[in-house]
Protein backbone atom coordinates (compact mmCIF):
# COMPACT_ATOMS: atom_id res chain seq x y z
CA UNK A 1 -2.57 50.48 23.02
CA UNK A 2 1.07 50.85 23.65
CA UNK A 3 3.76 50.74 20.49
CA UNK A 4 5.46 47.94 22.14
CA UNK A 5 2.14 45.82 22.62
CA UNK A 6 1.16 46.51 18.64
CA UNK A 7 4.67 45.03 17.65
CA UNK A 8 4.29 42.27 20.58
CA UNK A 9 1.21 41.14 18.71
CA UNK A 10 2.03 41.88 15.26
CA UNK A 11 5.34 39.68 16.08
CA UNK A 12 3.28 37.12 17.61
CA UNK A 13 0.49 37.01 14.53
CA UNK A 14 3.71 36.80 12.34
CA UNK A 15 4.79 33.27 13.78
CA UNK A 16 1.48 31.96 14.24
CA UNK A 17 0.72 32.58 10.40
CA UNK A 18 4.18 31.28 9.81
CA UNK A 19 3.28 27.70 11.71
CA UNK A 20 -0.01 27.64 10.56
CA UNK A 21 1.55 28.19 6.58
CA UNK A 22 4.92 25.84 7.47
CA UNK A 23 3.13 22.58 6.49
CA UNK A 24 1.70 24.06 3.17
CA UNK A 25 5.19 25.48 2.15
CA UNK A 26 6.85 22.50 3.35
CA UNK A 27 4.39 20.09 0.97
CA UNK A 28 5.05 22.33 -1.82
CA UNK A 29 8.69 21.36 -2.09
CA UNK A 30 7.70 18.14 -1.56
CA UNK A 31 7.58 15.97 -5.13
CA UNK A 32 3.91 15.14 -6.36
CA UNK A 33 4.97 11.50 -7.11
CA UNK A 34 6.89 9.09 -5.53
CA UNK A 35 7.61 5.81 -4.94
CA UNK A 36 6.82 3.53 -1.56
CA UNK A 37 8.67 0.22 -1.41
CA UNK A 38 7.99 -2.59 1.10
CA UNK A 39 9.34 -6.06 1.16
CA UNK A 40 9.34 -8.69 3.74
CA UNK A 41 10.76 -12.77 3.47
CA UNK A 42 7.50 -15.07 3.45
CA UNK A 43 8.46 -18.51 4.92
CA UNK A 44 7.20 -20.71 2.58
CA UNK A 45 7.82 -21.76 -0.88
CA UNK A 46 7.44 -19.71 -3.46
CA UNK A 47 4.34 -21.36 -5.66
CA UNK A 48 2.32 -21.24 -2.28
CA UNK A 49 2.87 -17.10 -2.13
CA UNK A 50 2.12 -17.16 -5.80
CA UNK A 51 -1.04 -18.83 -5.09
CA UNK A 52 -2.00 -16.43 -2.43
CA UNK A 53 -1.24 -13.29 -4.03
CA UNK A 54 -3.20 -14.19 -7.16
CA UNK A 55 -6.30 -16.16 -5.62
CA UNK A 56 -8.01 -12.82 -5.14
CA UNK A 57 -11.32 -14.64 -4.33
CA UNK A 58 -9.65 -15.49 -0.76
CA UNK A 59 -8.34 -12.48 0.11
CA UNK A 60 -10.82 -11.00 2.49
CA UNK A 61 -10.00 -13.92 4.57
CA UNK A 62 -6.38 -13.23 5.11
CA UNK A 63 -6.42 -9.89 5.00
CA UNK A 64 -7.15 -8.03 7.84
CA UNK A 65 -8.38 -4.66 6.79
CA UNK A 66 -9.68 -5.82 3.05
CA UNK A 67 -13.79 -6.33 3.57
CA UNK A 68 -14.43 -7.61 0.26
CA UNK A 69 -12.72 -8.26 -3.03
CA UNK A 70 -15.59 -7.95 -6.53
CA UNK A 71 -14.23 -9.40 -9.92
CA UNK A 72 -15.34 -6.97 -12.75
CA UNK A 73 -15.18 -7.05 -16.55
CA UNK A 74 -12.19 -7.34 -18.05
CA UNK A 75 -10.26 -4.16 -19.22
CA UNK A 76 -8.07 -4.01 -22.23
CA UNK A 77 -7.56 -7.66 -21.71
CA UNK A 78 -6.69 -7.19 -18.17
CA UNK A 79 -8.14 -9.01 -14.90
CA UNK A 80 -10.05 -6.25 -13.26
CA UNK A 81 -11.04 -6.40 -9.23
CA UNK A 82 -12.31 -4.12 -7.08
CA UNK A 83 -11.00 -3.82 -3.86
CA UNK A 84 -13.22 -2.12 -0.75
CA UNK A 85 -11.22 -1.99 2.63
CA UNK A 86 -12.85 -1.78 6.26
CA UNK A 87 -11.94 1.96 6.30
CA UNK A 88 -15.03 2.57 3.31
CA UNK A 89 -11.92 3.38 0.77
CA UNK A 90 -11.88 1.27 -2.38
CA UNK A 91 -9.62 0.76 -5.39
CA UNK A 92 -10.18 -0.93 -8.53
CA UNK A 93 -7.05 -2.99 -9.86
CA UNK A 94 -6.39 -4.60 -13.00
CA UNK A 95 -3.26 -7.21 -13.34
CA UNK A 96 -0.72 -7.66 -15.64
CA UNK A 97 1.73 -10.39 -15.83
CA UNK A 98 5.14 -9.90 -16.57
CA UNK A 99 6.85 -13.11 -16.20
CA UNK A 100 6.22 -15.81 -13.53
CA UNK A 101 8.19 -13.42 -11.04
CA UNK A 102 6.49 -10.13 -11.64
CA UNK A 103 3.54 -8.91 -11.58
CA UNK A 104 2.38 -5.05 -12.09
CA UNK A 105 -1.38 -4.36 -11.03
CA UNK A 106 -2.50 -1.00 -12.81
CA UNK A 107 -4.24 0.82 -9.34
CA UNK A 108 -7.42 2.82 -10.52
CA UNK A 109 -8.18 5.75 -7.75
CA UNK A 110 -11.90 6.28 -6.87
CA UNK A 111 -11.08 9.73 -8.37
CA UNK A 112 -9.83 8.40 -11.72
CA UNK A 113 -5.66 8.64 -10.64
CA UNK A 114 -3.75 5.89 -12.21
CA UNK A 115 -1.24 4.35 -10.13
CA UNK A 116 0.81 1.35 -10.46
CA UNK A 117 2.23 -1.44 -7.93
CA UNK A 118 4.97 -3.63 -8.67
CA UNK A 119 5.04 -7.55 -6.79
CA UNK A 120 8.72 -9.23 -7.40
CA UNK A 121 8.85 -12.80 -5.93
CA UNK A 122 12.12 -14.83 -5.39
CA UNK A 123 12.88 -17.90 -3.88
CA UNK A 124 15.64 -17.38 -1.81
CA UNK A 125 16.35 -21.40 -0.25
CA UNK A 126 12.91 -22.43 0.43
CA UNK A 127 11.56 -19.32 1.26
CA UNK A 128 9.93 -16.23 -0.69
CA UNK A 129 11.42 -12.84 -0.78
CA UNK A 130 8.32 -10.45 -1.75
CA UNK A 131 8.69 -6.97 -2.84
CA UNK A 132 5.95 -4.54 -3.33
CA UNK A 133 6.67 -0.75 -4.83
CA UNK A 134 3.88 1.58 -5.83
CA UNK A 135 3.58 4.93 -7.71
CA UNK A 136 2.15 7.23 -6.22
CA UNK A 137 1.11 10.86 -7.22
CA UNK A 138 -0.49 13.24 -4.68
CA UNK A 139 -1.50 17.07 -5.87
CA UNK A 140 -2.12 18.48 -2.64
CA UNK A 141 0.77 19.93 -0.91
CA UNK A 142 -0.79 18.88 2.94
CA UNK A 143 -1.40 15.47 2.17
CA UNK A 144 2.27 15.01 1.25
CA UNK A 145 3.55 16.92 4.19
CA UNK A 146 1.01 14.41 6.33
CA UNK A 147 2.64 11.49 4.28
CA UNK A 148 5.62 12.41 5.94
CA UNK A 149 4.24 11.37 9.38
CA UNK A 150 1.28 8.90 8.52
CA UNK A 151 1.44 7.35 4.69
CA UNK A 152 -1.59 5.13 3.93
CA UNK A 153 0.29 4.12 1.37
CA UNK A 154 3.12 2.47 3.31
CA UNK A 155 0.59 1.17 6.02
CA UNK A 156 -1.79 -0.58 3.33
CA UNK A 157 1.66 -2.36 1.41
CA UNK A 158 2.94 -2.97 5.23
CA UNK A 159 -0.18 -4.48 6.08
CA UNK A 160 -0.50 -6.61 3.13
CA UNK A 161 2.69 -7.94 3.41
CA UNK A 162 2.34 -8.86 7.52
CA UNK A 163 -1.22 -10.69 6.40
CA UNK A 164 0.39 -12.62 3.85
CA UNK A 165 3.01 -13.82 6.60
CA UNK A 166 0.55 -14.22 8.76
CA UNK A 167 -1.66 -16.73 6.00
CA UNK A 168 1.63 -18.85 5.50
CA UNK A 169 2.47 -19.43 9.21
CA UNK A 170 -0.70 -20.79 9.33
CA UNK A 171 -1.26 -22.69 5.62
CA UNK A 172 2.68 -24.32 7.15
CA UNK A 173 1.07 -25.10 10.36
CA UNK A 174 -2.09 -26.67 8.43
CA UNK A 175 0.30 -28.75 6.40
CA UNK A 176 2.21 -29.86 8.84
CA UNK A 177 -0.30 -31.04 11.01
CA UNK A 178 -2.17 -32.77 7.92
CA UNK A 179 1.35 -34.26 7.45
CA UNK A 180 2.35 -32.85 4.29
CA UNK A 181 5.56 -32.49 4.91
CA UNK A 182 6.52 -36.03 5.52
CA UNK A 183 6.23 -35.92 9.15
């Protein structure tokens, strides 16, 4: 084999190791937690988004990729639920309430990560600004370089929010047609 060939290849094997190693290096620098923030304005009043976001028992019929939501024991006081999602991923959550504006649900990870999720509500003339932020803290270094480009964690909170939407287009379309709003 030719001199020029060996350093063709060597070069070659160089840049493929390089690209192959580029997505590890790149989720090192990466930080292992972070934050994911999602809000969205819900057009309806403010007690009926409370009402949804809290009647857990419902939620697998609004929401379109949560197959079923299981009440467990209590925790240190705390309202615990398991959630499973259509995917086969589950989470268990316990809730906290901070005032009648916040709420913080304590996530429990199948593999024992604690994360948390903040829900803000305002009424903003009629309507119901919602804001959702959750921790989260990843260890692997290719998972947060693939976060970059697909985050389950956005998609779930952007998901949740477009299904609660979705429920109060049509609870406002129920009431209006039962004539609840003085029609």
């Amino acid at each position: 084999m030719k001199t020029s060939s060996k350093k063709t290849l060597a070069i070659v094997l160089i840049a493929v190791a390089f690209v192959a190693l580029l997505p590890v290096i790149i989720g090192i620098c990466l930080p292992k937690e972070r934050q994911v923030m999602k809000g969205a304005v819900v057009d309806q009043m403010y007690f009926m988004v409370l009402g949804n976001i809290t009647n857990h028992w419902e939620e697998p019929s609004w929401r379109h990729n949560l197959d079923t939501m299981i009440q467990r024991e209590a925790i240190d006081g705390q309202d615990c639920w398991v959630e499973y999602y259509t995917n086969g991923d589950s989470i268990k959550m316990l809730t906290q309430t901070q005032s009648e504006f916040d709420y913080v649900r304590r996530i429990i990870m199948p593999d024992g990560r604690e994360l948390l999720r903040n829900i803000t509500l305002a009424d903003i003339d009629g309507k119901t600004a919602v804001r959702m932020i959750e921790e989260v803290s990843e260890g692997d270094p290719l998972k947060r370089f693939a976060a970059l480009f697909n985050d389950p964690v956005a998609d779930r909170l952007e998901q949740y929010l477009a299904d609660l939407k979705e429920k109060a287009i049509k609870q406002n379309e129920e009431m209006s047609e039962d004539g609840f709003f003085g029609f």
